[in-house]
C-alpha atoms as a PDB file:
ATOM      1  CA  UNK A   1     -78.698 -15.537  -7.166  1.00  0.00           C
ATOM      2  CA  UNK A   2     -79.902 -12.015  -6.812  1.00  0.00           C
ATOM      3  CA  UNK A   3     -80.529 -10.413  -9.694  1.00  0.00           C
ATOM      4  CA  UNK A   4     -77.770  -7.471  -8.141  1.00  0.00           C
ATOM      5  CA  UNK A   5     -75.610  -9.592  -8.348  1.00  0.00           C
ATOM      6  CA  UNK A   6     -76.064 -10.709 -11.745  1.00  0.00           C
ATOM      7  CA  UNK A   7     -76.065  -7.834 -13.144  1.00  0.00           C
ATOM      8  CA  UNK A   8     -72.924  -7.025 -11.601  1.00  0.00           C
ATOM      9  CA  UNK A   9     -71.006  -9.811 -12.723  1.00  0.00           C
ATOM     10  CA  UNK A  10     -72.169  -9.017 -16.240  1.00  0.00           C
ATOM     11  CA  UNK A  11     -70.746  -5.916 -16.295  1.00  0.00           C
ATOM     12  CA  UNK A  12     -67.831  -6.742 -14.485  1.00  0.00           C
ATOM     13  CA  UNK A  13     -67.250  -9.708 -17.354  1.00  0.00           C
ATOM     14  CA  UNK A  14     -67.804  -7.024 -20.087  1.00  0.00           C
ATOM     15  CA  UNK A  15     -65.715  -4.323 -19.038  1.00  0.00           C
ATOM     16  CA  UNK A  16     -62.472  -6.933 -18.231  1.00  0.00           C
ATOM     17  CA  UNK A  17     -63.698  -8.610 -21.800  1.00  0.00           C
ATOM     18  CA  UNK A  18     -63.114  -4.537 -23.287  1.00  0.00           C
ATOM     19  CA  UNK A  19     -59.726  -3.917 -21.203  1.00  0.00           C
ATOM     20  CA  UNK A  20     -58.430  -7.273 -21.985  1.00  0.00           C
ATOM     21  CA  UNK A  21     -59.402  -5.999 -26.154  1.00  0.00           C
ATOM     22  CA  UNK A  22     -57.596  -2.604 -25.359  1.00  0.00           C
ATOM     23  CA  UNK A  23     -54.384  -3.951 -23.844  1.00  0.00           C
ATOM     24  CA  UNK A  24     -54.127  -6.802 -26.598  1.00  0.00           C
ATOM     25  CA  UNK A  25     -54.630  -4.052 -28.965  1.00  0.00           C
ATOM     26  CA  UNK A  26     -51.932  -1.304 -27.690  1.00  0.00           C
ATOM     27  CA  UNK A  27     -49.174  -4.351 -27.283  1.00  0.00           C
ATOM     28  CA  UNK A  28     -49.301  -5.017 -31.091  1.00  0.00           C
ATOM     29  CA  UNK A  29     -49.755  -1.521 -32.037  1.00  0.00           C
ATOM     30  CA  UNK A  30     -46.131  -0.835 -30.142  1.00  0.00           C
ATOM     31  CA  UNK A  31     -44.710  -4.152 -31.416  1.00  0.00           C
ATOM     32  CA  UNK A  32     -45.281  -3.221 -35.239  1.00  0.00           C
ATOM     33  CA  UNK A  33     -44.300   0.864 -35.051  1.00  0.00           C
ATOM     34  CA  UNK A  34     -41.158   1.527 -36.249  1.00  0.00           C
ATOM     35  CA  UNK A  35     -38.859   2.743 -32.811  1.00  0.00           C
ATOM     36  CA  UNK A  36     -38.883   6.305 -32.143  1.00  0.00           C
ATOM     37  CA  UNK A  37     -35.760   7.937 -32.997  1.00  0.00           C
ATOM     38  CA  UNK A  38     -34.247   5.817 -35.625  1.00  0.00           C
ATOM     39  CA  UNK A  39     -34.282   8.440 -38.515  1.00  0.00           C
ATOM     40  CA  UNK A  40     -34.843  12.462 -38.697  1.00  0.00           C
ATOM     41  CA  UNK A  41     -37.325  13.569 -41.411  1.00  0.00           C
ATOM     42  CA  UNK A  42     -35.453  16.970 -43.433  1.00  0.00           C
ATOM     43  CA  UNK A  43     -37.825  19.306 -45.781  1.00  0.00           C
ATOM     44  CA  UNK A  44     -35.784  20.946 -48.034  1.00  0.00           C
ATOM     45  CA  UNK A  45     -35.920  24.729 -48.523  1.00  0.00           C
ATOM     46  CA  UNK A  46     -35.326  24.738 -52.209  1.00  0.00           C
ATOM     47  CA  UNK A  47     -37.194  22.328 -53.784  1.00  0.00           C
ATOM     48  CA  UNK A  48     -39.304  21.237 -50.964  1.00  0.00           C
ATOM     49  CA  UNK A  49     -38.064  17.289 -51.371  1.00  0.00           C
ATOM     50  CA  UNK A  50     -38.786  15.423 -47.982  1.00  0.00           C
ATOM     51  CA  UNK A  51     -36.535  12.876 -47.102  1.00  0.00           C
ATOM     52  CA  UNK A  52     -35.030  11.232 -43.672  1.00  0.00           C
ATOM     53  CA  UNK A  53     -31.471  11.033 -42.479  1.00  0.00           C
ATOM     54  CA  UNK A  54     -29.526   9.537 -39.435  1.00  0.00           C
ATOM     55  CA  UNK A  55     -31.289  10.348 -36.291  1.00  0.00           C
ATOM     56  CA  UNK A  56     -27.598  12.068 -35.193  1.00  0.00           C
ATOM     57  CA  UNK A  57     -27.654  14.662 -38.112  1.00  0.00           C
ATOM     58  CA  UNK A  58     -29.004  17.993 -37.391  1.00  0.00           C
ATOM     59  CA  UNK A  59     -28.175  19.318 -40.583  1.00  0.00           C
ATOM     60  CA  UNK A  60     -28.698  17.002 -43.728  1.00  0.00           C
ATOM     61  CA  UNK A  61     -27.739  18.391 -47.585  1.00  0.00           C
ATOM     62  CA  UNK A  62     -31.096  17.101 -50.030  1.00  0.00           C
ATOM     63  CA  UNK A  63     -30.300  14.646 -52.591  1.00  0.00           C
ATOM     64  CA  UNK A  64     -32.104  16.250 -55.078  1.00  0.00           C
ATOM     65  CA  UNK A  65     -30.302  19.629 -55.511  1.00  0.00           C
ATOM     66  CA  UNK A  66     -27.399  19.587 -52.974  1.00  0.00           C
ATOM     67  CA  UNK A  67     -29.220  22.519 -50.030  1.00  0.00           C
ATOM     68  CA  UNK A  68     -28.548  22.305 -46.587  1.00  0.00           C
ATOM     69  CA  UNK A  69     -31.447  21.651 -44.564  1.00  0.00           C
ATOM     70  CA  UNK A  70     -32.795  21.417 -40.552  1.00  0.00           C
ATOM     71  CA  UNK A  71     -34.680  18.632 -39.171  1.00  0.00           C
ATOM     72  CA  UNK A  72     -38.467  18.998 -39.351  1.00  0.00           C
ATOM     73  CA  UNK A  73     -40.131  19.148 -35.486  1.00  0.00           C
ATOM     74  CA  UNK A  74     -43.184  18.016 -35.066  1.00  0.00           C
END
């Protein structure tokens, strides 16, 4: 064998070796986050208390002292 082509398969074999780490790595990074959208993080105004609600409330009142609050956008 040529040493061009050695070289080449060595690289080739090392760069599918690092894809094959990547992709193995991003499936069970998505499998273990929590789905997007389940819950709505609130600041309150008052006290400054964070806390989540129901992803279908825009407008949340804090547990702490009873304020009204928006949905934090990030």
């Amino acid at each position: 064998m040529e040493l061009n082509n050695l070289v080449f398969v060595y690289v080739f074999l090392f760069l599918a070796g690092v894809s094959a780490v990547a992709l193995y790595s991003e499936l069970r990074r998505r499998k273990f986050r929590q789905p997007a959208g389940e819950d709505r993080v609130f600041k309150c105004e008052k006290c400054a208390f964070v806390y989540t609600d129901d992803h279908d409330v825009d407008r949340s009142r804090c547990s702490q002292c009873g304020t009204l609050n928006d949905a934090i956008n990030f």
